[in-house]
N, C-alpha and C. Protein backbone atom coordinates (compact mmCIF):
# COMPACT_ATOMS: atom_id res chain seq x y z
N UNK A 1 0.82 -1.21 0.00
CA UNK A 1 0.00 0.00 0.00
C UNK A 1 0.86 1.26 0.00
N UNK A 2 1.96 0.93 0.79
CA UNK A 2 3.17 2.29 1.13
C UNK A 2 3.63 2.97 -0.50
N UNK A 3 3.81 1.49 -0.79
CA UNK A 3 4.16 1.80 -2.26
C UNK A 3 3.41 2.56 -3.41
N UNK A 4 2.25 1.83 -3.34
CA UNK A 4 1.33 2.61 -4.37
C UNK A 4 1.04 3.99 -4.23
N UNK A 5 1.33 4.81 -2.92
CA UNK A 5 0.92 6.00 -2.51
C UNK A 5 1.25 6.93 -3.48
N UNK A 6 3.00 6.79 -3.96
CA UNK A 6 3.90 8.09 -4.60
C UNK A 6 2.67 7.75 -6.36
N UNK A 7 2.54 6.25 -6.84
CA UNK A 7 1.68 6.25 -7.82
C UNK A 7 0.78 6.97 -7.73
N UNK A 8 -0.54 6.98 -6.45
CA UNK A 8 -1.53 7.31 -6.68
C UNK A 8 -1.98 8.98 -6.46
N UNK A 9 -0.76 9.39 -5.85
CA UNK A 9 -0.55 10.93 -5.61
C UNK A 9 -1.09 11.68 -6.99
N UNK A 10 -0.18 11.21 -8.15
CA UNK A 10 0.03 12.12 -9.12
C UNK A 10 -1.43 12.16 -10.02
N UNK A 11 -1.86 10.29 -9.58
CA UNK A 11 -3.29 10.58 -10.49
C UNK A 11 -4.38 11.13 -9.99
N UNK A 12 -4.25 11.04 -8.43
CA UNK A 12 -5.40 11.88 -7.69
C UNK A 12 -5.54 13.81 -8.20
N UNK A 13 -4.13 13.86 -8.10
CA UNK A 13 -3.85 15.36 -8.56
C UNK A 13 -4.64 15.53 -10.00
N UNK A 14 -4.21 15.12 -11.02
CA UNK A 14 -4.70 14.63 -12.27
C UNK A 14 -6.22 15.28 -12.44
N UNK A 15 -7.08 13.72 -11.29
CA UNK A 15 -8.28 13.91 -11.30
C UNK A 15 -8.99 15.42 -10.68
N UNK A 16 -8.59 15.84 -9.60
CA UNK A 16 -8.07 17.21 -9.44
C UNK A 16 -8.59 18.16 -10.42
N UNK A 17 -6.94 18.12 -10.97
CA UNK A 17 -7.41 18.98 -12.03
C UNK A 17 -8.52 19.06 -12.89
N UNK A 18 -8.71 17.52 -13.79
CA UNK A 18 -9.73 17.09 -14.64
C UNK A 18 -11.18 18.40 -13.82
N UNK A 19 -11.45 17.74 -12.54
CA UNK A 19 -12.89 18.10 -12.13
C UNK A 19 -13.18 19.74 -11.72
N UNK A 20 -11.53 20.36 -11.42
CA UNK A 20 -11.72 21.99 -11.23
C UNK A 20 -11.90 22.34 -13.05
N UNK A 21 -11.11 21.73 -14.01
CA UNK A 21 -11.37 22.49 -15.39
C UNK A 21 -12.80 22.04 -15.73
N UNK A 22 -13.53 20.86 -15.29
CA UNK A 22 -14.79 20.80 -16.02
C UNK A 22 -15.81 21.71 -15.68
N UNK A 23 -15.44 21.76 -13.68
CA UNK A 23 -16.69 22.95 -13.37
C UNK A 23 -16.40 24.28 -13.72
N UNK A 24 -15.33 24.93 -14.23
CA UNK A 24 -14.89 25.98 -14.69
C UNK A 24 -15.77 25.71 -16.07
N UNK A 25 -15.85 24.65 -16.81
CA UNK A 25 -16.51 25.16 -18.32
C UNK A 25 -18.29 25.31 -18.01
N UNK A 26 -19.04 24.35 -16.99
CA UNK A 26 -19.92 24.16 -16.56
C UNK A 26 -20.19 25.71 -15.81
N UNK A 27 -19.63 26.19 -15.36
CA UNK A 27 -19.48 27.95 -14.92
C UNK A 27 -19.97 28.74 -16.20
N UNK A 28 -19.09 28.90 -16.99
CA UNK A 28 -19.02 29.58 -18.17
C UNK A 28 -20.08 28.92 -19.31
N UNK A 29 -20.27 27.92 -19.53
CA UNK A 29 -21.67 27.65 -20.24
C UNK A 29 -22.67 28.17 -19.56
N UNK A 30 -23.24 27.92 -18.18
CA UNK A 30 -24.17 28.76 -17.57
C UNK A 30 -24.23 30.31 -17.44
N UNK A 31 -23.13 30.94 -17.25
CA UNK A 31 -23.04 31.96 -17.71
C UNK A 31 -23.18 33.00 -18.78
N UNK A 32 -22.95 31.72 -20.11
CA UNK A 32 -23.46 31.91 -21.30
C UNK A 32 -24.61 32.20 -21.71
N UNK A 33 -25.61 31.62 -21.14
CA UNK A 33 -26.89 30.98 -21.20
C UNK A 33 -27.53 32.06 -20.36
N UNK A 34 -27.23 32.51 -19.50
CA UNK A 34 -27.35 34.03 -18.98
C UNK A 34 -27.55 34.84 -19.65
N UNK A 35 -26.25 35.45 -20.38
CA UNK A 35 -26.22 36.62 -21.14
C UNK A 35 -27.65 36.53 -22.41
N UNK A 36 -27.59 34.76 -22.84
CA UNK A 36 -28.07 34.74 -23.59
C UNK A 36 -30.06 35.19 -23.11
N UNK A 37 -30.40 35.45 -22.04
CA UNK A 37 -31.53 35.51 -22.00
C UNK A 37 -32.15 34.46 -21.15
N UNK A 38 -31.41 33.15 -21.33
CA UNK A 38 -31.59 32.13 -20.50
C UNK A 38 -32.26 31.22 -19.18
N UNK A 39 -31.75 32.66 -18.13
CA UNK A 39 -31.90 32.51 -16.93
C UNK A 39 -33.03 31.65 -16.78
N UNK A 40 -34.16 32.23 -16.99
CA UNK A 40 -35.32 31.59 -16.36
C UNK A 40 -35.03 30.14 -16.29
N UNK A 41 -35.01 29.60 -17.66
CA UNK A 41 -34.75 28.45 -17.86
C UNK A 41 -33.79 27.83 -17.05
N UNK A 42 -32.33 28.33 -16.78
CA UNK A 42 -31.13 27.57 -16.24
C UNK A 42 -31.75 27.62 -14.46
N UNK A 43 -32.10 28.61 -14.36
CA UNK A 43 -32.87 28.26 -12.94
C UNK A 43 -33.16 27.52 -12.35
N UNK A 44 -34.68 27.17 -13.22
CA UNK A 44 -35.92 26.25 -13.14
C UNK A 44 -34.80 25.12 -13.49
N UNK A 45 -34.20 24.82 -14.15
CA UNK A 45 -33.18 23.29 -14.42
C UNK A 45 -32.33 23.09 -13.00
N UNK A 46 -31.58 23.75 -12.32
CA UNK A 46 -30.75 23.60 -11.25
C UNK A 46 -31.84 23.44 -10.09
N UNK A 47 -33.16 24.00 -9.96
CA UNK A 47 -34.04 24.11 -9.04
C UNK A 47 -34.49 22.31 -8.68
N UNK A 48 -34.90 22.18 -9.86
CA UNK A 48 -35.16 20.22 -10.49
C UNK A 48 -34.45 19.57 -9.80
N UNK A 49 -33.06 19.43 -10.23
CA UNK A 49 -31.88 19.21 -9.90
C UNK A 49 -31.73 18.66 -8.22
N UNK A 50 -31.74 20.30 -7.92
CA UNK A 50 -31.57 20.21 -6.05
C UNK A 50 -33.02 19.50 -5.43
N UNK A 51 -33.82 19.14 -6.25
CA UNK A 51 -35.16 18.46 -5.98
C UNK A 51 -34.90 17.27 -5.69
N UNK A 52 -34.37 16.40 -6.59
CA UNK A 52 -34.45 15.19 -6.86
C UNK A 52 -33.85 14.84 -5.51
């Protein structure tokens, strides 16, 4: 297990990263969708969402 640690460091980091750049695009598409007039809609969708 000692061993695998220095392995699993670098891919945890990795994943890390992966999940801060996706909610950064998931930010900025919603944001998009804003400007675009959107809102109501992206609202009522996240509202659903926190429902379930």
């Amino acid at each position: 297990m000692v061993l695998l640690l220095p392995l699993l460091l670098p891919l945890l980091l990795l994943l890390l990263l992966l999940l801060i750049i996706i909610i950064i695009i998931i930010i900025i598409i919603i944001f998009e969708r804003l400007k675009l007039g959107e809102n109501v809609y992206v609202i009522v969708m996240l509202v659903d969402v926190n429902r379930k």
